[in-house]
N, C-alpha and C. Protein backbone atom coordinates (compact mmCIF):
# COMPACT_ATOMS: atom_id res chain seq x y z
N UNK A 1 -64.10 -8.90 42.51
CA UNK A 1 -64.39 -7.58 42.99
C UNK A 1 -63.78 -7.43 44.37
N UNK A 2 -63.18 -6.08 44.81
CA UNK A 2 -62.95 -5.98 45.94
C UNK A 2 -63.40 -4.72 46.98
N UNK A 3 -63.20 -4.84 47.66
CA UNK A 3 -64.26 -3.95 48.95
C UNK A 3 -63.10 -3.60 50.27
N UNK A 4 -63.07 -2.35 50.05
CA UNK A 4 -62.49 -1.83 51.55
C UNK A 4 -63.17 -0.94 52.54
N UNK A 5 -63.02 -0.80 53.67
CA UNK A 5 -64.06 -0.28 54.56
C UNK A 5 -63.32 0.67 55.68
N UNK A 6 -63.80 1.33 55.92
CA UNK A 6 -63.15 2.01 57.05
C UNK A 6 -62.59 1.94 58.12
N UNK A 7 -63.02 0.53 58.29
CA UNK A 7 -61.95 -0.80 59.57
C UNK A 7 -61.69 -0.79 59.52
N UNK A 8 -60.88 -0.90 58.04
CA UNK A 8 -59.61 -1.77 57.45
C UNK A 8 -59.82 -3.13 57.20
N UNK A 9 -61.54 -3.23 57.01
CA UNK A 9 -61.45 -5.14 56.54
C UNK A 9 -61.04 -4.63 54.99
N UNK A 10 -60.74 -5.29 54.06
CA UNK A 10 -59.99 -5.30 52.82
C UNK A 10 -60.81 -6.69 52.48
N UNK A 11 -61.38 -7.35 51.56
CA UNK A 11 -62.18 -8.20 51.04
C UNK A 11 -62.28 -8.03 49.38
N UNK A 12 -62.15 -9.61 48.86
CA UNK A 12 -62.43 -10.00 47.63
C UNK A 12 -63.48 -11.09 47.62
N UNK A 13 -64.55 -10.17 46.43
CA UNK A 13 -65.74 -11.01 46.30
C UNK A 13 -65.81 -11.53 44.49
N UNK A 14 -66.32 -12.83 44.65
CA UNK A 14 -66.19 -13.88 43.08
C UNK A 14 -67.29 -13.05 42.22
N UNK A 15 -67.35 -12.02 41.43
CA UNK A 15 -67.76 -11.09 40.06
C UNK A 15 -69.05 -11.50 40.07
N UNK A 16 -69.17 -13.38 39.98
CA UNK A 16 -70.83 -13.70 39.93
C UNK A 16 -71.35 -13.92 40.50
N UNK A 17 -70.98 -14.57 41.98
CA UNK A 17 -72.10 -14.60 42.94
C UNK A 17 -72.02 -13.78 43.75
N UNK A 18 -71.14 -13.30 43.70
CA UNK A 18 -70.80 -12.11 44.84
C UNK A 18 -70.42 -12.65 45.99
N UNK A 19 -69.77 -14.02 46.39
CA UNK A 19 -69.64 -14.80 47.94
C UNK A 19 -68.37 -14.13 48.09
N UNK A 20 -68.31 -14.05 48.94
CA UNK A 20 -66.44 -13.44 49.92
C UNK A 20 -65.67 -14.79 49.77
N UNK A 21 -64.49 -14.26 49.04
CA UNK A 21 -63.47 -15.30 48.92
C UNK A 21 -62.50 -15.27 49.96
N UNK A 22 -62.07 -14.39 50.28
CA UNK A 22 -61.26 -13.71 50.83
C UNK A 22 -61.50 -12.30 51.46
N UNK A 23 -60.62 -12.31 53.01
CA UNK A 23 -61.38 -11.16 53.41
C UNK A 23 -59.93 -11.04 54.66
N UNK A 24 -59.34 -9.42 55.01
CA UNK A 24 -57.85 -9.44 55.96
C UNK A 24 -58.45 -7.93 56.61
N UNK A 25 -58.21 -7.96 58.07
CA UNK A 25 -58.51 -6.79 58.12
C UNK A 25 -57.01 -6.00 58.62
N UNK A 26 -56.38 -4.83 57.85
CA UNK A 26 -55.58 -4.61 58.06
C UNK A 26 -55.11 -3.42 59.07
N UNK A 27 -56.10 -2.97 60.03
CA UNK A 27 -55.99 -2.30 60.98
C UNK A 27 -56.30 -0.77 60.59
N UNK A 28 -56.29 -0.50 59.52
CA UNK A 28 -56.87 0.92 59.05
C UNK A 28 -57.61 1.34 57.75
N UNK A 29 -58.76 2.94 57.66
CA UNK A 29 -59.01 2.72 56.97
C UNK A 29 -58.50 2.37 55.25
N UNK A 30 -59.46 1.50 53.99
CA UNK A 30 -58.89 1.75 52.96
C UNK A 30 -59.25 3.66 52.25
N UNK A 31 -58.22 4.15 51.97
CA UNK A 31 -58.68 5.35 51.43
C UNK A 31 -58.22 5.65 49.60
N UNK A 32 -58.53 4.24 48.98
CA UNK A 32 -58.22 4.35 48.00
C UNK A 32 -58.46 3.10 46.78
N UNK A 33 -59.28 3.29 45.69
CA UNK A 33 -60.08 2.03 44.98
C UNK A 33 -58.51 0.96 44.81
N UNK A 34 -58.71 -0.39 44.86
CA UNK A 34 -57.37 -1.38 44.72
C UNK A 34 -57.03 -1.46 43.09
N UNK A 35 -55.92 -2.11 43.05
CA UNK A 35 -55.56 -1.88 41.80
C UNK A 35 -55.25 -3.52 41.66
N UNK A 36 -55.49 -3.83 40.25
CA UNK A 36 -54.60 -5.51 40.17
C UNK A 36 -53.54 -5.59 39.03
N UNK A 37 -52.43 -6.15 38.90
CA UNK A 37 -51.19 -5.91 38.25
C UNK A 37 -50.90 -7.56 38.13
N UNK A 38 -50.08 -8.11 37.18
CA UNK A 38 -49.54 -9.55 36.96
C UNK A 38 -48.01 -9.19 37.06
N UNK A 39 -47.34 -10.07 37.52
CA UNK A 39 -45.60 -10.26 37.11
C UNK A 39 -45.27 -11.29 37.06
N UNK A 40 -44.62 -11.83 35.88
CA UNK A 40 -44.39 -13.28 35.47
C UNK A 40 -45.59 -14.07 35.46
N UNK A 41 -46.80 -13.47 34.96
CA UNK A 41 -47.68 -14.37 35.68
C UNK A 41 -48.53 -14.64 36.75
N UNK A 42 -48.11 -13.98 37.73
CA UNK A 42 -48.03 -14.04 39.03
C UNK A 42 -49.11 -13.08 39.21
N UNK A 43 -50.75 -13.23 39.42
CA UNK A 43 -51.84 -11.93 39.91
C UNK A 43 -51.64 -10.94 41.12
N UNK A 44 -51.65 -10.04 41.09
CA UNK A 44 -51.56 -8.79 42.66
C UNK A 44 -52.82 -8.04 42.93
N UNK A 45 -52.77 -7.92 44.00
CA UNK A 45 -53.96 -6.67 44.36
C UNK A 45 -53.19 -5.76 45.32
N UNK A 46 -53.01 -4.13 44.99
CA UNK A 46 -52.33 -3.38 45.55
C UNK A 46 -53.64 -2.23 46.24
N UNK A 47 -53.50 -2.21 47.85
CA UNK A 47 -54.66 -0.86 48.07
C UNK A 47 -53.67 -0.15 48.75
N UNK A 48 -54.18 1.51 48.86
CA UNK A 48 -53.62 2.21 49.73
C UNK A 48 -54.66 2.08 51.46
N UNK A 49 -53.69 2.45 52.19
CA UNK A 49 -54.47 2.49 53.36
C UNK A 49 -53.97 3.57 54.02
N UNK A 50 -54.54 3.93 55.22
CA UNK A 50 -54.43 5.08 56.24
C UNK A 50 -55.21 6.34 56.18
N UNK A 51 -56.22 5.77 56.35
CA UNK A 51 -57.24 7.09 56.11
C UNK A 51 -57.54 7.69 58.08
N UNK A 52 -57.37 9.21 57.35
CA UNK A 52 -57.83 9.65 58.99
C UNK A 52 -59.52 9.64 58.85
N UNK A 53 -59.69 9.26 59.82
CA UNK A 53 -61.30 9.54 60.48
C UNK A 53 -61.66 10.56 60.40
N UNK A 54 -62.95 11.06 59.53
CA UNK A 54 -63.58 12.46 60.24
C UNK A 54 -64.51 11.80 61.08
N UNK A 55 -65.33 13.43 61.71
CA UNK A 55 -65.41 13.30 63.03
C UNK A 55 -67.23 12.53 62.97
N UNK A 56 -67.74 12.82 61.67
CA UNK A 56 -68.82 12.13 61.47
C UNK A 56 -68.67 10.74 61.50
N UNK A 57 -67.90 9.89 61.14
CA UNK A 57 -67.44 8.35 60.84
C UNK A 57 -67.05 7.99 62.56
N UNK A 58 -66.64 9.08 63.76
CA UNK A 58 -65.79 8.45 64.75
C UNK A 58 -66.92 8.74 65.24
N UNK A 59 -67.79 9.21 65.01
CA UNK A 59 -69.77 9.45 65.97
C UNK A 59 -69.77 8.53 65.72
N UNK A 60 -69.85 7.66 64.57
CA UNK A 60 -70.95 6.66 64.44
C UNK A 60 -70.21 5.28 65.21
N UNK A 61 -68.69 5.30 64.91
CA UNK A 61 -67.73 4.05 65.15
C UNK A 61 -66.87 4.97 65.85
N UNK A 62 -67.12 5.17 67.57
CA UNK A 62 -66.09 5.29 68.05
C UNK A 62 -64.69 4.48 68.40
N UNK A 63 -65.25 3.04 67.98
CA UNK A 63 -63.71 2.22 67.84
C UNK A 63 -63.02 2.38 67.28
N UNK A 64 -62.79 3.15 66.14
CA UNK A 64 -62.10 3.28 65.04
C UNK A 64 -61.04 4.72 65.30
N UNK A 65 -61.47 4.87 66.74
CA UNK A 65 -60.60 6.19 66.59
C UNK A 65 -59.02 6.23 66.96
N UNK A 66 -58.36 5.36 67.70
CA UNK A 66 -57.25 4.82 67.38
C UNK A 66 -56.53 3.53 65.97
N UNK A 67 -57.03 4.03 65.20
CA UNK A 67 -56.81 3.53 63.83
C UNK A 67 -55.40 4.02 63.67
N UNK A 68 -54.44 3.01 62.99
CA UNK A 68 -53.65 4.26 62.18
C UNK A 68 -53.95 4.90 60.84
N UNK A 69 -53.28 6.46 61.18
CA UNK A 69 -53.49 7.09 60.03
C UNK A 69 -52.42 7.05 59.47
N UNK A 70 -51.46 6.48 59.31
CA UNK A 70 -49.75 6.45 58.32
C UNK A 70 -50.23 6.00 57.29
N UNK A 71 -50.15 6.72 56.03
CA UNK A 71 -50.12 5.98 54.57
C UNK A 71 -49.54 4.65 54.17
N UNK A 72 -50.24 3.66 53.93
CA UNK A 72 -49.51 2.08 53.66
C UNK A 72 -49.80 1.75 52.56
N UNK A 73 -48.95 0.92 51.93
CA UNK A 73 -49.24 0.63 50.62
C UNK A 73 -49.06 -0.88 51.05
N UNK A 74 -50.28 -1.77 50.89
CA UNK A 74 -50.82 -3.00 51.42
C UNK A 74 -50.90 -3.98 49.95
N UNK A 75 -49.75 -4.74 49.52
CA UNK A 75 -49.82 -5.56 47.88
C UNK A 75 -50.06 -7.19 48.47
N UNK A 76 -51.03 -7.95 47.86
CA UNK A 76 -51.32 -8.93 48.22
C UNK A 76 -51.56 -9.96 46.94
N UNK A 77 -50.94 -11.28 46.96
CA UNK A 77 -50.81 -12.36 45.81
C UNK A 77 -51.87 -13.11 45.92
N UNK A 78 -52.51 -12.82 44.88
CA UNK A 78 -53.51 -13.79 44.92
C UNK A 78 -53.26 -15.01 44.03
């Protein structure tokens, strides 16, 4: 399972116990569910990122307000 947050932590958790296997924070929010794809074999996890802040989310987390907002497309081998 995986989990993105409005930080930009990006995290994969094991289906049955739910422990964090893995966890990157990529500097902005995720604004979009991840996707997983194989090539040759080979497992992926693809998220989009760059979500702008509304102004309710930058009340609560004013750190987050120099985030970038540029659309990224963030693919990672697991």
């Amino acid at each position: 399972m995986f989990h993105g947050g409005p930080d930009g932590t990006f995290s994969a958790y094991d289906a049955k116990t739910l422990e964090e296997v893995w966890s990157i924070n990529i500097g902005t929010g995720i604004n979009a569910p991840p996707v997983t794809f194989s090539v040759n074999g080979k497992q992926f996890v693809a998220v989009l990122a760059g979500s702008r802040q509304y102004n309710y989310i930058l009340n609560l987390a004013p750190e987050l307000k120099y985030t970038s907002t540029a659309s990224m497309l963030f693919v990672f081998g697991l």
